[in-house]
Protein backbone atom coordinates (compact mmCIF):
# COMPACT_ATOMS: atom_id res chain seq x y z
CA UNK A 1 14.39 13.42 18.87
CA UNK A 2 11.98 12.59 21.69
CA UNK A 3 9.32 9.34 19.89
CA UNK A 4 6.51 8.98 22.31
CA UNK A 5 5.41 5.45 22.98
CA UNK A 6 2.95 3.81 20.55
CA UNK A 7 0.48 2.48 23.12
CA UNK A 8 0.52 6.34 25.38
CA UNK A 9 -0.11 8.02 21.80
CA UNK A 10 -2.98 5.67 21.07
CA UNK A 11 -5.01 6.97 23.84
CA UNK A 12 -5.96 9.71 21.03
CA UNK A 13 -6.26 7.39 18.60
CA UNK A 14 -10.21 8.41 17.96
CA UNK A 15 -9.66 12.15 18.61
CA UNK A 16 -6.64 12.04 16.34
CA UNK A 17 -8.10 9.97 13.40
CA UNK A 18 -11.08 12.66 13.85
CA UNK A 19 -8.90 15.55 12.97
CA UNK A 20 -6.69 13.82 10.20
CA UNK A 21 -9.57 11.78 8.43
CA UNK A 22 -11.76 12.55 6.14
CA UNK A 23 -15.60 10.81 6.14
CA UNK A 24 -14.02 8.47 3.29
CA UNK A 25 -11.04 7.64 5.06
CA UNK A 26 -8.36 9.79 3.14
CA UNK A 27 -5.72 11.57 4.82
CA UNK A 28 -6.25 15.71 5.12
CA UNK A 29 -2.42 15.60 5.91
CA UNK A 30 0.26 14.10 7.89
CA UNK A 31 0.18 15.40 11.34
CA UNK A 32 3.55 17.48 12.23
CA UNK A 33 3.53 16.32 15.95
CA UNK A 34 4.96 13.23 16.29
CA UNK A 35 2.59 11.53 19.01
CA UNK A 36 -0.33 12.45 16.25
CA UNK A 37 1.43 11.44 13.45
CA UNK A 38 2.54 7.87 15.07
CA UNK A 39 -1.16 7.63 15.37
CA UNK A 40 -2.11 8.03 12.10
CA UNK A 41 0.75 6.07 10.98
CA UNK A 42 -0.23 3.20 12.63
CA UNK A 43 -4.17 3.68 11.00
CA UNK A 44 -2.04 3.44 8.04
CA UNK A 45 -0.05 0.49 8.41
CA UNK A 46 -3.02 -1.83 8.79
CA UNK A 47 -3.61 -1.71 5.21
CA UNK A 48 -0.25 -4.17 5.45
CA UNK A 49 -0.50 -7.85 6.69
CA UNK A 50 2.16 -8.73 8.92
CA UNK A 51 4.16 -11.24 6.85
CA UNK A 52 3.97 -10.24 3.93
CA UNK A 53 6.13 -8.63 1.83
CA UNK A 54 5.48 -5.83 -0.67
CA UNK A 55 7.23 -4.37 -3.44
CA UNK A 56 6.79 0.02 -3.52
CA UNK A 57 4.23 -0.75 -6.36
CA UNK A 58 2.44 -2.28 -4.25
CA UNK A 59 2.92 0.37 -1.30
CA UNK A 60 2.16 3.16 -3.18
CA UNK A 61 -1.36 1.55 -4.19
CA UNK A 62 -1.99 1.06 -0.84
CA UNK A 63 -1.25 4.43 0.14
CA UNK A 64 -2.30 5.70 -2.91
CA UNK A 65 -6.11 5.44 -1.22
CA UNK A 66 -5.29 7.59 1.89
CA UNK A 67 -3.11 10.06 0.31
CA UNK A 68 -1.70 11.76 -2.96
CA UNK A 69 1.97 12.63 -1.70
CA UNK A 70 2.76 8.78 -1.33
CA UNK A 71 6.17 9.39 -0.47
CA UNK A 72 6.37 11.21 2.48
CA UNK A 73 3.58 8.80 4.30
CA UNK A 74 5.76 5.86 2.83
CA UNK A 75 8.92 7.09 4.54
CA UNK A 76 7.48 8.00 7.32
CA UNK A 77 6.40 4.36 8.16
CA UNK A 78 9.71 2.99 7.29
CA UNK A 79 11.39 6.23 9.33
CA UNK A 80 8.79 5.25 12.21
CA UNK A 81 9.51 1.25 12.35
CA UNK A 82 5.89 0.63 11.02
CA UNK A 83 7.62 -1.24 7.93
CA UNK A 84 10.78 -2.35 6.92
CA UNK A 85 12.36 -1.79 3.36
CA UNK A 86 15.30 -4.14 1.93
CA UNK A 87 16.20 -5.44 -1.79
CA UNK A 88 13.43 -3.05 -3.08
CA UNK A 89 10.34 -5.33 -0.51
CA UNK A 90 8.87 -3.48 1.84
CA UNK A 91 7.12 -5.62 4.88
CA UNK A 92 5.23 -4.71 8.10
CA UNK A 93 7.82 -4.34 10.99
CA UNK A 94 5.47 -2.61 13.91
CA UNK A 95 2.53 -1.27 15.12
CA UNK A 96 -0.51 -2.73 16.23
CA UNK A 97 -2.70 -5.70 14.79
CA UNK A 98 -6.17 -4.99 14.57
């Protein structure tokens, strides 16, 4: 499957967050495109400090605030390289620091 670069799909990043956002910053739904959905993806993965490790409790709360279907946003960033998952810890593995 064709992943678009991170940094070419950012370009968007306003437009996309636009489209997927709501005004209190939870997620309408995941985008289907890929270059959208890395976009969004990353939004999400700033809620996680690089360094840190989480276990899915954790996660889900997190995620919990953008978006009722936790799973498929969870495995999406793991899917995606945004996090990592081993020995039931998730941690940030990519994406951009803001």
């Amino acid at each position: 499957m064709f992943r678009p670069d991170l940094q070419d799909a950012l370009r968007d990043r306003d437009a996309v967050l636009r489209s997927f956002l709501d005004e209190d910053g939870s997620l309408r739904s995941i985008p289907t495109k890929i270059r959208k959905r890395l976009v969004v993806l990353d939004h999400l993965a700033q809620e996680f400090e690089p360094g840190e490790r989480y276990d899915e409790t954790a996660v889900n709360n997190r995620l919990r605030a953008f978006h009722p279907d936790i799973a498929a946003p969870r495995r999406y960033l793991v899917e995606e390289g945004f996090l990592d998952r081993a020995d039931g810890f998730y941690w940030r593995a990519g994406g951009t620091v803001a």
